[in-house]
N, C-alpha and C. Protein backbone atom coordinates (compact mmCIF):
# COMPACT_ATOMS: atom_id res chain seq x y z
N UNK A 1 0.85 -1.18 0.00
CA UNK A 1 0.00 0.00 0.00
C UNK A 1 0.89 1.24 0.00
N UNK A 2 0.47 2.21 -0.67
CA UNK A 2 1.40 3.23 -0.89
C UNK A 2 0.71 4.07 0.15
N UNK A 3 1.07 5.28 0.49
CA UNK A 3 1.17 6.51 1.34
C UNK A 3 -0.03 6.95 0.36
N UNK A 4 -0.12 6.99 -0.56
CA UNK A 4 -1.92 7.57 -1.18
C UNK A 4 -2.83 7.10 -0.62
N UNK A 5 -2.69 5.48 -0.89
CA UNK A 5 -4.03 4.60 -0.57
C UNK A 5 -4.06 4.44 0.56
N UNK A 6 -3.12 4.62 1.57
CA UNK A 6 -3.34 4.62 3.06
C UNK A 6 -3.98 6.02 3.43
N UNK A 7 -3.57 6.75 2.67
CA UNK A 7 -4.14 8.39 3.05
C UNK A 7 -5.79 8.19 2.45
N UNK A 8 -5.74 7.90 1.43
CA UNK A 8 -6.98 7.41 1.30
C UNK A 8 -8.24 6.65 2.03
N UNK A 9 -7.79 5.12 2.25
CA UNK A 9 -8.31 4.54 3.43
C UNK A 9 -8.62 5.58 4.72
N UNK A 10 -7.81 5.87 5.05
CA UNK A 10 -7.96 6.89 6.45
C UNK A 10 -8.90 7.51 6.35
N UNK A 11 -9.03 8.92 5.02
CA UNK A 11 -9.64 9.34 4.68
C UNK A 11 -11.00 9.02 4.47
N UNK A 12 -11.68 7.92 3.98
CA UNK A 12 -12.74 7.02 3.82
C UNK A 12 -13.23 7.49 5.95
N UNK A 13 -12.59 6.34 6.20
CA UNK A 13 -12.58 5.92 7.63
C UNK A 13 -13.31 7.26 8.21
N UNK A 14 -11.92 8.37 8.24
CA UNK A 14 -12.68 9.99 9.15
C UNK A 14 -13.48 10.41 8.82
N UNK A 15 -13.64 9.91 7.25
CA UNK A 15 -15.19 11.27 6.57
C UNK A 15 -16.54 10.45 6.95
N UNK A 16 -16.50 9.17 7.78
CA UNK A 16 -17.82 8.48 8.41
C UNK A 16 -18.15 9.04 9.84
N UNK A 17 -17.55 9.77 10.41
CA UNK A 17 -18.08 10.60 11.56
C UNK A 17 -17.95 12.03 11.03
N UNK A 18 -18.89 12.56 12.00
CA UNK A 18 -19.35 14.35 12.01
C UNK A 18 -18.25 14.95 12.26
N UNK A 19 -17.30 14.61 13.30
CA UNK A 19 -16.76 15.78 13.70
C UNK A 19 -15.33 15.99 12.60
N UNK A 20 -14.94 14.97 11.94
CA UNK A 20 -14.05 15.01 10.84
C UNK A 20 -12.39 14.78 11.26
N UNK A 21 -11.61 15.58 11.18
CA UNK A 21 -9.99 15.44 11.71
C UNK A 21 -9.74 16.15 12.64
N UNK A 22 -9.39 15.99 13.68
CA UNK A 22 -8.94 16.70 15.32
C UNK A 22 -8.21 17.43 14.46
N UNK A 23 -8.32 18.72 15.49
CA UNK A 23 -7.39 19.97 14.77
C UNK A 23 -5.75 19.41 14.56
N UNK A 24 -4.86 20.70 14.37
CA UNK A 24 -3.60 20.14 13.95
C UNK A 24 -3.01 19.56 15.37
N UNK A 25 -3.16 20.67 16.56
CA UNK A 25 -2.51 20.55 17.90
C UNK A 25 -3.19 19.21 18.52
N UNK A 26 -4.20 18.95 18.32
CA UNK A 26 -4.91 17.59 19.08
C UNK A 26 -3.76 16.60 18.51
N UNK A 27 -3.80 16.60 16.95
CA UNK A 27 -3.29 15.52 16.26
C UNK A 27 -1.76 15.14 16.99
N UNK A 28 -1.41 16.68 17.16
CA UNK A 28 -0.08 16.37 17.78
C UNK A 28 0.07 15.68 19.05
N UNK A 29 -0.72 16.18 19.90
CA UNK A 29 -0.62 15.58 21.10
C UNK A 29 -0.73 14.15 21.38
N UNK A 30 -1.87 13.80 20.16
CA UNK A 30 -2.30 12.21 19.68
C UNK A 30 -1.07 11.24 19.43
N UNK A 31 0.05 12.37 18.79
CA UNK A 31 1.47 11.32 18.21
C UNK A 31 2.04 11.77 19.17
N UNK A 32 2.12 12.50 19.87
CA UNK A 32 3.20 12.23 21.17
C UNK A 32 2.64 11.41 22.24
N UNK A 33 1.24 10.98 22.20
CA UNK A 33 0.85 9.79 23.08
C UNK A 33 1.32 8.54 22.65
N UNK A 34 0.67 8.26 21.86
CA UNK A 34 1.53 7.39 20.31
C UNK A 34 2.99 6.92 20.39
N UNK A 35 4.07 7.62 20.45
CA UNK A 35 5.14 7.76 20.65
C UNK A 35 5.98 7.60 22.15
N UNK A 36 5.30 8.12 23.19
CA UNK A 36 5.05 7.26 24.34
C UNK A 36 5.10 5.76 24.53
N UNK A 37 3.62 5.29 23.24
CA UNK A 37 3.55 4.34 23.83
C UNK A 37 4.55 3.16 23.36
N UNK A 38 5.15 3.74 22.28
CA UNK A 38 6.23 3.27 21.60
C UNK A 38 7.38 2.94 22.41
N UNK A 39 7.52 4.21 23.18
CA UNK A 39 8.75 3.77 23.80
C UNK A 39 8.23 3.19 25.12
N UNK A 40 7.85 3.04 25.47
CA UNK A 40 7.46 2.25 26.43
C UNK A 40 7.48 0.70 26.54
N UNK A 41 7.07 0.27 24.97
CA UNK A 41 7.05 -1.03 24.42
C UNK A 41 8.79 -1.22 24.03
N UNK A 42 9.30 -0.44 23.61
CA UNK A 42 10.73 -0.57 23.51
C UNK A 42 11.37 -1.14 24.79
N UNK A 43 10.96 -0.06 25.22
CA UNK A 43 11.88 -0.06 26.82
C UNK A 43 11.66 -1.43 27.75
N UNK A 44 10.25 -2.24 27.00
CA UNK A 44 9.70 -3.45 27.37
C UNK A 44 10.44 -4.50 27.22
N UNK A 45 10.88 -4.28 25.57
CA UNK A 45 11.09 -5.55 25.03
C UNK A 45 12.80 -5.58 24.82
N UNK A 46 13.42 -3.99 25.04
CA UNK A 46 14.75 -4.19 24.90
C UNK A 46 15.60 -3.30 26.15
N UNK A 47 14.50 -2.85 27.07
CA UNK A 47 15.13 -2.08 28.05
C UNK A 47 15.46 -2.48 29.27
N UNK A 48 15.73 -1.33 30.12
CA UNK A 48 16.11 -1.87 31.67
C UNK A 48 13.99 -2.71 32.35
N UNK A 49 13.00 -2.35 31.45
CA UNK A 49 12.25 -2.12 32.50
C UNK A 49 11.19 -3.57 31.87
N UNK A 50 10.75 -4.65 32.71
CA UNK A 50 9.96 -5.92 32.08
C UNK A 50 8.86 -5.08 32.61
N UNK A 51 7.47 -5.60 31.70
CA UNK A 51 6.43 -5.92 32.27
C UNK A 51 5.91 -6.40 33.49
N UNK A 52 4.90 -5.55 33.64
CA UNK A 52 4.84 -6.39 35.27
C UNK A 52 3.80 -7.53 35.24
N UNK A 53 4.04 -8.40 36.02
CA UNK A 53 3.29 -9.65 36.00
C UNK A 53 1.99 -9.55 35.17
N UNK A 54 1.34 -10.09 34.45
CA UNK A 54 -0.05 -10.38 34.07
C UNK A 54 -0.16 -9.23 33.19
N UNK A 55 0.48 -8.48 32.64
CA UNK A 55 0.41 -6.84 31.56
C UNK A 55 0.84 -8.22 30.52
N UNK A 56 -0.51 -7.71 29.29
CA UNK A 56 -0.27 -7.80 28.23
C UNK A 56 0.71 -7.56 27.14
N UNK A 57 1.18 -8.73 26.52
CA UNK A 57 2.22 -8.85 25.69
C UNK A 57 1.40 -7.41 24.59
N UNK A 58 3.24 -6.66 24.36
CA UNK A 58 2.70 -5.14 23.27
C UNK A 58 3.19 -5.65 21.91
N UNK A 59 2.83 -5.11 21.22
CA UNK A 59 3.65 -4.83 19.68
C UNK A 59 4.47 -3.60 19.20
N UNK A 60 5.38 -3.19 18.84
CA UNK A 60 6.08 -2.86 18.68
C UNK A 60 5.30 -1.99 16.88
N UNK A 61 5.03 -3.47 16.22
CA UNK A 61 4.33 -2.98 14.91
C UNK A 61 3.48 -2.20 15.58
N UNK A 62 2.52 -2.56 16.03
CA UNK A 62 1.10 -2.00 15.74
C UNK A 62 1.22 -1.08 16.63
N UNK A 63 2.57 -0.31 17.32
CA UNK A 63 2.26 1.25 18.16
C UNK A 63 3.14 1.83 17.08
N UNK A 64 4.14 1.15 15.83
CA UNK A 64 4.46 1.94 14.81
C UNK A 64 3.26 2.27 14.11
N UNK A 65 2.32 1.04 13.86
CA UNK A 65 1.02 1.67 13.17
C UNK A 65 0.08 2.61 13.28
N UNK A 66 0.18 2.46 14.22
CA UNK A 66 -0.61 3.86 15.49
C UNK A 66 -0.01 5.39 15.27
N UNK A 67 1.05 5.57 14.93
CA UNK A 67 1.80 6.57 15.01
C UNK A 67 1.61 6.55 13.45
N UNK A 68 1.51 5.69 12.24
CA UNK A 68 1.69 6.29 10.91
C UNK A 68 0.17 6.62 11.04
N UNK A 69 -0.53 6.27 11.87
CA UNK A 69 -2.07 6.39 11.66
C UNK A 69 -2.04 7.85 11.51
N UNK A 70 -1.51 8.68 12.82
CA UNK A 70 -2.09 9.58 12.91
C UNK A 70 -1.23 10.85 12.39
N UNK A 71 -0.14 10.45 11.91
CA UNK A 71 0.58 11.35 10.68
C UNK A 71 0.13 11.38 9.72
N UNK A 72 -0.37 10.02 9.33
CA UNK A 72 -1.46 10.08 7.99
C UNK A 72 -2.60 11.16 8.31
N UNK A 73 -3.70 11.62 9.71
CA UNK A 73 -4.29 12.12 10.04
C UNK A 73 -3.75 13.52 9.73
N UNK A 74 -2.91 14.08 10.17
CA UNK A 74 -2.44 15.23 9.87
C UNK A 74 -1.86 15.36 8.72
N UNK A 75 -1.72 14.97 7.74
CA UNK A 75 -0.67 15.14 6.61
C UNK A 75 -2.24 15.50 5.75
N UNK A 76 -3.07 14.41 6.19
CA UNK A 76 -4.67 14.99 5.31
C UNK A 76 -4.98 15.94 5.67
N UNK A 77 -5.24 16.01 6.72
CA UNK A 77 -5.78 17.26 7.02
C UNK A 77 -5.46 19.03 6.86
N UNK A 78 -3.93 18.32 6.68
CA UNK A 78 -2.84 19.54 6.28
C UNK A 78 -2.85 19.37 4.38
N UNK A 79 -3.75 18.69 3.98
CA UNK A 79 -3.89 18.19 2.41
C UNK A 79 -2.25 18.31 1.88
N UNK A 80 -1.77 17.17 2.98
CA UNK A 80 -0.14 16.94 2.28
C UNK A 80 0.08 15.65 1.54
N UNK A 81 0.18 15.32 0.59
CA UNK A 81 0.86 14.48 0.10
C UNK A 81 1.62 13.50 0.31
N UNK A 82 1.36 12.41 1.34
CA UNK A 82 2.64 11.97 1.73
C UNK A 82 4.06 11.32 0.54
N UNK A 83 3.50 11.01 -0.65
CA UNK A 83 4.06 10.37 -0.76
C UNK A 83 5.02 11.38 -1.91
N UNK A 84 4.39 12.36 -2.61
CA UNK A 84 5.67 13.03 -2.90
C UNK A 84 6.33 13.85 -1.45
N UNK A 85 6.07 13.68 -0.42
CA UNK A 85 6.85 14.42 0.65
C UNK A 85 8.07 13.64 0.98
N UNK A 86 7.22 12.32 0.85
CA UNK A 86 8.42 11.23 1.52
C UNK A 86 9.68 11.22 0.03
N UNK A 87 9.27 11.43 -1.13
CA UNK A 87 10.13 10.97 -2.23
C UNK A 87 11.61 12.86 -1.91
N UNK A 88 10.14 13.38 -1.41
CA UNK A 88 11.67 15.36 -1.41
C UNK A 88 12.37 14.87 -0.59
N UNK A 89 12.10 14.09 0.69
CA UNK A 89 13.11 14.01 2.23
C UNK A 89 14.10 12.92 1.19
N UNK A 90 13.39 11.74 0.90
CA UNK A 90 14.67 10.86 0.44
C UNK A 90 15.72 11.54 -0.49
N UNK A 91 15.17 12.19 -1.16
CA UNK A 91 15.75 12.93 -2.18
C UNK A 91 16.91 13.68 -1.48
N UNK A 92 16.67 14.69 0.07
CA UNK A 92 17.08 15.29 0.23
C UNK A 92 18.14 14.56 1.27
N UNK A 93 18.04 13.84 2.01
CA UNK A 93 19.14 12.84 2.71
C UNK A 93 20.16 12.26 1.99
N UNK A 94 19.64 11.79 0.22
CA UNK A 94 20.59 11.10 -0.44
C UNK A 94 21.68 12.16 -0.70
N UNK A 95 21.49 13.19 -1.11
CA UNK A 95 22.06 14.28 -1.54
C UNK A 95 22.96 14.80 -0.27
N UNK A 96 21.85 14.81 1.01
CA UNK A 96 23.00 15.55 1.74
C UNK A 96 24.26 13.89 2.55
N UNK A 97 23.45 13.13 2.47
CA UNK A 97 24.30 12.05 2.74
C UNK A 97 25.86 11.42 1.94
N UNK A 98 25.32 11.66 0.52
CA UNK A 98 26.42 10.97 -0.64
C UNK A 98 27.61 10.45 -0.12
N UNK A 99 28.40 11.14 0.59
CA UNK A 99 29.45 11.00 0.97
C UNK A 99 30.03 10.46 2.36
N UNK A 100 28.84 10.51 3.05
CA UNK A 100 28.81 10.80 4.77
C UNK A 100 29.50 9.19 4.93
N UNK A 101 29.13 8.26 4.69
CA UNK A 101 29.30 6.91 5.70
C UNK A 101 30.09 5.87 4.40
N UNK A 102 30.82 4.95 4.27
CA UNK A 102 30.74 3.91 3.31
C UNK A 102 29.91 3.14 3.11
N UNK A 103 29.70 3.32 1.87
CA UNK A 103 28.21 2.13 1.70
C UNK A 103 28.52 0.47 1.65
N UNK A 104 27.27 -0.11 1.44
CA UNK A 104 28.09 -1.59 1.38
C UNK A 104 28.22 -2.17 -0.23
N UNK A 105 28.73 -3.00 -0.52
CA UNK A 105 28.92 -3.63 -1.23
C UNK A 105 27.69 -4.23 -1.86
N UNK A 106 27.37 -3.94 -3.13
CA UNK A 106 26.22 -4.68 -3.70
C UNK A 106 26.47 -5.56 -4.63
């Protein structure tokens, strides 16, 4: 699925309730919960800190999914494009990267 058809899907999804896309600042606050919960699941599965007894096994995917959810949320709502956005950043890392690290062997 490309960054359209997921923006799409989404899109489908929000335009079935009234109130439509949480403003921009909600959205944000939404991915820094999001992102939380990310690291939290990190810190689960590769950190100093286990689960405590009987807490449900997390995913790792599905709090990354959570978090493209709601960038997808704002990127619509901001009527951005993800996917020529994502092609300017690559564009723009390759360029400023070229030289930075040795690559590997292909």
């Amino acid at each position: 699925m490309s960054f359209r058809e997921a923006q799409q899907a989404v899109d489908q999804w929000v335009g079935q309730f009234e109130q439509g896309y949480f403003t921009p600042l909600a959205n944000v606050a939404r991915l820094a919960e999001e992102i939380g919960e990310l690291a939290r699941e990190v810190n689960h599965q590769f950190g100093p800190k286990p689960k405590k007894p009987g807490e449900p096994p997390g995913s790792i995917s599905m709090e990354l999914a959570d978090i493209l959810f709601v960038v997808i949320c704002i990127a619509n709502s901001q009527h951005i494009d993800l996917d020529d956005a994502f092609a300017q950043m690559m564009a723009k890392v390759n360029a400023r990267d070229a030289g930075r690290w040795t690559r590997k062997a292909r």
